[in-house]
N, C-alpha and C. Protein backbone atom coordinates (compact mmCIF):
# COMPACT_ATOMS: atom_id res chain seq x y z
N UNK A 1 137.74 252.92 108.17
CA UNK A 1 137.02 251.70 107.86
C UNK A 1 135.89 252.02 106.89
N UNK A 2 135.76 251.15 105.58
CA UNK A 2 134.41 251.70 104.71
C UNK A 2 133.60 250.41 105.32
N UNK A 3 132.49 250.94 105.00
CA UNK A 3 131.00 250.13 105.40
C UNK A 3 129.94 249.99 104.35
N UNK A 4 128.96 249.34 104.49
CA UNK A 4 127.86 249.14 103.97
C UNK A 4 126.75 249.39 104.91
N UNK A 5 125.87 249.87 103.95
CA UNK A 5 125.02 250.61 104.71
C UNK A 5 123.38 249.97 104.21
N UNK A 6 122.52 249.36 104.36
CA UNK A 6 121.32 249.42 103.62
C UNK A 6 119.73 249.93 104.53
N UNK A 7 119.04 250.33 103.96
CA UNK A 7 118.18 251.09 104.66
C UNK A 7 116.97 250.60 104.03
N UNK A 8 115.99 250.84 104.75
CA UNK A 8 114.40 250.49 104.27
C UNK A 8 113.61 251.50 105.30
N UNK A 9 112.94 252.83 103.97
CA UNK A 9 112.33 253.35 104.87
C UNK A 9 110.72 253.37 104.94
N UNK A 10 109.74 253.35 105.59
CA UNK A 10 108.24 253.24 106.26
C UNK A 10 107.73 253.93 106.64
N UNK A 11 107.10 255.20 105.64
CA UNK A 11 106.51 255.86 106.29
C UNK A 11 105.16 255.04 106.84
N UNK A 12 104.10 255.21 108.30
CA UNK A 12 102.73 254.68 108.46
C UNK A 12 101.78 255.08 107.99
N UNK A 13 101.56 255.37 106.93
CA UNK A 13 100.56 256.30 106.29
C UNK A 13 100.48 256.04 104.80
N UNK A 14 99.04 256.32 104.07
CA UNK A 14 98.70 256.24 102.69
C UNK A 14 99.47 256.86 101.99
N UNK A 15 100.01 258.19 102.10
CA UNK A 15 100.67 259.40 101.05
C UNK A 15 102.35 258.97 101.41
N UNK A 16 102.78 257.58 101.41
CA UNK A 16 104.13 257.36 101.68
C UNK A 16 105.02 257.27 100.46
N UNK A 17 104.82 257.37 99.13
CA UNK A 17 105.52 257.27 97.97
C UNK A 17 106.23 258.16 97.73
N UNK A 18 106.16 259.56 98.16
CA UNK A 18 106.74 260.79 97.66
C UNK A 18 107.78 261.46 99.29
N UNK A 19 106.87 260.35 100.33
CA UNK A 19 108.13 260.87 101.16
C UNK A 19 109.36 259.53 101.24
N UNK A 20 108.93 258.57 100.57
CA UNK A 20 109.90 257.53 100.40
C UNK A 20 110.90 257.89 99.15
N UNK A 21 110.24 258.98 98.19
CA UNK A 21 110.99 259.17 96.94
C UNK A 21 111.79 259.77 97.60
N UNK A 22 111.59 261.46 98.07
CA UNK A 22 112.34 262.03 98.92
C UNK A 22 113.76 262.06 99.95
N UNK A 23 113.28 260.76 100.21
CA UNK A 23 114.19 260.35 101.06
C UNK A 23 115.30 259.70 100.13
N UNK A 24 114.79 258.86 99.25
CA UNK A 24 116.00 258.44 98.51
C UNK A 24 116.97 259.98 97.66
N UNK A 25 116.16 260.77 96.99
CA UNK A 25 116.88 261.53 96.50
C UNK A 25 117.97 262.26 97.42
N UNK A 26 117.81 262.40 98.80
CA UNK A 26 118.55 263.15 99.32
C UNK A 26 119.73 261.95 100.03
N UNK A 27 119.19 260.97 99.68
CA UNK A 27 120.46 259.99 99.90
C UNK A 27 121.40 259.97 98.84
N UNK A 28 120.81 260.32 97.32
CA UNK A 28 121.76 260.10 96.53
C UNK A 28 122.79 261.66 96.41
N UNK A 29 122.36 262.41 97.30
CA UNK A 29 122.96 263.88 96.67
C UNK A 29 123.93 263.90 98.36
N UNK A 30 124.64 262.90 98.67
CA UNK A 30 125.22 262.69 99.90
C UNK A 30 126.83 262.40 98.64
N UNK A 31 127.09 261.88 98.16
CA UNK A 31 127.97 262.21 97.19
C UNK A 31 129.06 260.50 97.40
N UNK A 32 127.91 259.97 98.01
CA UNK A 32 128.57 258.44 98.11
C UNK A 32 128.05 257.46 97.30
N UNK A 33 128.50 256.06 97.13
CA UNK A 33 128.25 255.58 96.46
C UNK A 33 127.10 254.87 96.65
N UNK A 34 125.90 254.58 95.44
CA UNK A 34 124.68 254.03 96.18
C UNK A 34 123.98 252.96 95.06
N UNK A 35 123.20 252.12 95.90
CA UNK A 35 122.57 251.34 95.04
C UNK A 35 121.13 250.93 95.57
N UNK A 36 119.98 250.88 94.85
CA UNK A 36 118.47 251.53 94.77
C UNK A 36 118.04 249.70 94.58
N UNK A 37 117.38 249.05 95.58
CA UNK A 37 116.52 247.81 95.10
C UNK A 37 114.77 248.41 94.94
N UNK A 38 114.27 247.54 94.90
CA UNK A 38 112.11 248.04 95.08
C UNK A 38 111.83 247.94 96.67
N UNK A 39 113.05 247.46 97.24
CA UNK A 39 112.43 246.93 99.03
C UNK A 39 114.23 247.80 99.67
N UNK A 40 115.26 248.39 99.21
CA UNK A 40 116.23 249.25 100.07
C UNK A 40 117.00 249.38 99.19
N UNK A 41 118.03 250.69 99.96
CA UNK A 41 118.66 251.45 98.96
C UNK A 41 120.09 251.23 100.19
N UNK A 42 121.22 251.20 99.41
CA UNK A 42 122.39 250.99 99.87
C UNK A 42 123.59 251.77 99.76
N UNK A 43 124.09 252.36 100.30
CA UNK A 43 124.85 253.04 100.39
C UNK A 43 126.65 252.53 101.26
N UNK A 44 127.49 252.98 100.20
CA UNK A 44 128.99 252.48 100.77
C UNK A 44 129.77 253.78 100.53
N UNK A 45 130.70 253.83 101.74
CA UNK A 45 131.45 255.03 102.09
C UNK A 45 132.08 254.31 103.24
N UNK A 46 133.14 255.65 103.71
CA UNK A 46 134.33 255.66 104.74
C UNK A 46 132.89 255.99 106.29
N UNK A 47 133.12 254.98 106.97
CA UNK A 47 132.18 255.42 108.31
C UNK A 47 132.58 256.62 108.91
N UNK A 48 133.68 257.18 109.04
CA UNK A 48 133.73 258.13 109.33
C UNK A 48 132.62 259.86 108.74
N UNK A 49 132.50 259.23 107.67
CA UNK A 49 131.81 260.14 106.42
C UNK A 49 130.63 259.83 106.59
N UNK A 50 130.07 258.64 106.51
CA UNK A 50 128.79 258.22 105.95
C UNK A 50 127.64 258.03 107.33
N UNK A 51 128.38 258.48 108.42
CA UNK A 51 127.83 257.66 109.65
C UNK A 51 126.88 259.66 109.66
N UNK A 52 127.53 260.33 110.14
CA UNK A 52 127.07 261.29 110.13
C UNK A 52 126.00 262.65 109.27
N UNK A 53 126.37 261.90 107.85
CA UNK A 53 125.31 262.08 106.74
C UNK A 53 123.84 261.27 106.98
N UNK A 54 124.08 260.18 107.58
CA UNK A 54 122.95 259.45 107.79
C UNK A 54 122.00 259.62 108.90
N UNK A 55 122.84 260.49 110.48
CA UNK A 55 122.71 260.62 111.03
C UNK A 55 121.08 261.68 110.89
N UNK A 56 121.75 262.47 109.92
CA UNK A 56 120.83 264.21 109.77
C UNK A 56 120.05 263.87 109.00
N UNK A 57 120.39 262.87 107.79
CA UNK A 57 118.96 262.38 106.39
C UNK A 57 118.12 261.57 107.48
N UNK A 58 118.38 260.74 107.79
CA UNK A 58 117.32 259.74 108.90
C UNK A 58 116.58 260.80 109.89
N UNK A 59 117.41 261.31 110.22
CA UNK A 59 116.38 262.14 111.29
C UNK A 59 115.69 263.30 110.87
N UNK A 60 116.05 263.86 109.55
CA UNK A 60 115.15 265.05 108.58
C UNK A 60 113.64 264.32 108.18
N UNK A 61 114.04 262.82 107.78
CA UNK A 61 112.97 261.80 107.05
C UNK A 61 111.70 261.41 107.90
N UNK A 62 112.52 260.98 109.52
CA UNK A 62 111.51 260.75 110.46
C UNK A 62 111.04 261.90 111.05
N UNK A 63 111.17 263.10 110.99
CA UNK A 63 110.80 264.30 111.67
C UNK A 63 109.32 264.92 110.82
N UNK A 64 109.40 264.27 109.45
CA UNK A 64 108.45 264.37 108.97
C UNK A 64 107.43 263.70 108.99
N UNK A 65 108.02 262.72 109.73
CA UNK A 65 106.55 261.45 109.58
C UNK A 65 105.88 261.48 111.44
N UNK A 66 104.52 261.42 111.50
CA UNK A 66 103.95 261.24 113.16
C UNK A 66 104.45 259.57 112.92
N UNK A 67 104.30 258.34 112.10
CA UNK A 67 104.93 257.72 112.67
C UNK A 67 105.92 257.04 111.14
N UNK A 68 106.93 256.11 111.56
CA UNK A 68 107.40 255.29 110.64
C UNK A 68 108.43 254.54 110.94
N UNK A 69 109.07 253.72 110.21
CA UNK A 69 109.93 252.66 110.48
C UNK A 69 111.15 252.99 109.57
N UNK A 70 112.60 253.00 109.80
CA UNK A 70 113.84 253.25 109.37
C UNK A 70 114.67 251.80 109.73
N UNK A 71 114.21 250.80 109.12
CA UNK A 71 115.54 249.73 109.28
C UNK A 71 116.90 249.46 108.42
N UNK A 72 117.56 249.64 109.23
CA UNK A 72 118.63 249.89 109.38
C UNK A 72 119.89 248.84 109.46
N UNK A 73 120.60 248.37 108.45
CA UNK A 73 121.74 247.36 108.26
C UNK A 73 122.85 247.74 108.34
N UNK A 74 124.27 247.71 109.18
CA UNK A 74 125.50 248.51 108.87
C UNK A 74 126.16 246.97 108.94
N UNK A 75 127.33 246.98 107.47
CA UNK A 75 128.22 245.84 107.79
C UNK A 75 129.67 246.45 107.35
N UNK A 76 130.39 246.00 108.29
CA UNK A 76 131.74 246.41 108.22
C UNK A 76 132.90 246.40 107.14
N UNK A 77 132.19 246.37 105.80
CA UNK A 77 133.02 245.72 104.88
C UNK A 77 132.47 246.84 103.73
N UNK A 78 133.47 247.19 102.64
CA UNK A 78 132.12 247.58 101.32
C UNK A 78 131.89 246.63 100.41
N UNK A 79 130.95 246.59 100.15
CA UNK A 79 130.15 245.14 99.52
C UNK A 79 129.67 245.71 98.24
N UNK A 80 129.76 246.81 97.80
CA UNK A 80 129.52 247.45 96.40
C UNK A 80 130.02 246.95 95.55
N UNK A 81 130.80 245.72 95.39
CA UNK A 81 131.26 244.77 94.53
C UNK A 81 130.54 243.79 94.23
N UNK A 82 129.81 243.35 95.36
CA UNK A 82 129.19 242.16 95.42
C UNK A 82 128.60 241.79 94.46
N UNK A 83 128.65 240.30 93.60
CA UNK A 83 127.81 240.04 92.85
C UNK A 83 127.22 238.58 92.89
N UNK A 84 125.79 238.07 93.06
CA UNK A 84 125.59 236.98 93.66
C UNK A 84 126.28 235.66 92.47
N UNK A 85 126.13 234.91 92.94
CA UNK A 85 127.01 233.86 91.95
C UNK A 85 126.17 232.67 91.90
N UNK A 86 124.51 232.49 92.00
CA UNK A 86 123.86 231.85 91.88
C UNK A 86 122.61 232.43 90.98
């Protein structure tokens, strides 16, 4: 089954730009397909693949932070096509 994936990450703290950069770069070197907004970054792959890459980047990202927020969207479809029509 491929999926969609979109993420928004929070670090709680002033110096959050470079661990938010961070985090995206090591999303893009996951070798799936991805797409970068100013408010989440999206990622589409086989769940079998992508569930477990996310598993270890999410928890490398929050291990660095005392606190932060990782929200988290999974939809059952790949939507990397999508294009709005309005």
């Amino acid at each position: 089954m491929n999926i969609s994936v979109e993420l928004t990450f929070t670090p709680l703290h002033d110096q959050y730009r470079d661990r938010i950069k961070n985090f995206i770069l090591d999303l893009r070197n996951g070798g799936f397909t991805i797409s970068e907004t100013p408010l989440s970054t999206q990622l589409y792959g086989s769940y079998d693949a992508l569930m477990p890459f996310l598993m270890k980047t999410i928890k490398t990202a929050l291990g660095k932070e005392e606190k932060g927020i990782m929200h988290l969207k999974i939809y059952n479809a790949d939507r990397s096509n999508y294009v709005s029509d309005f």
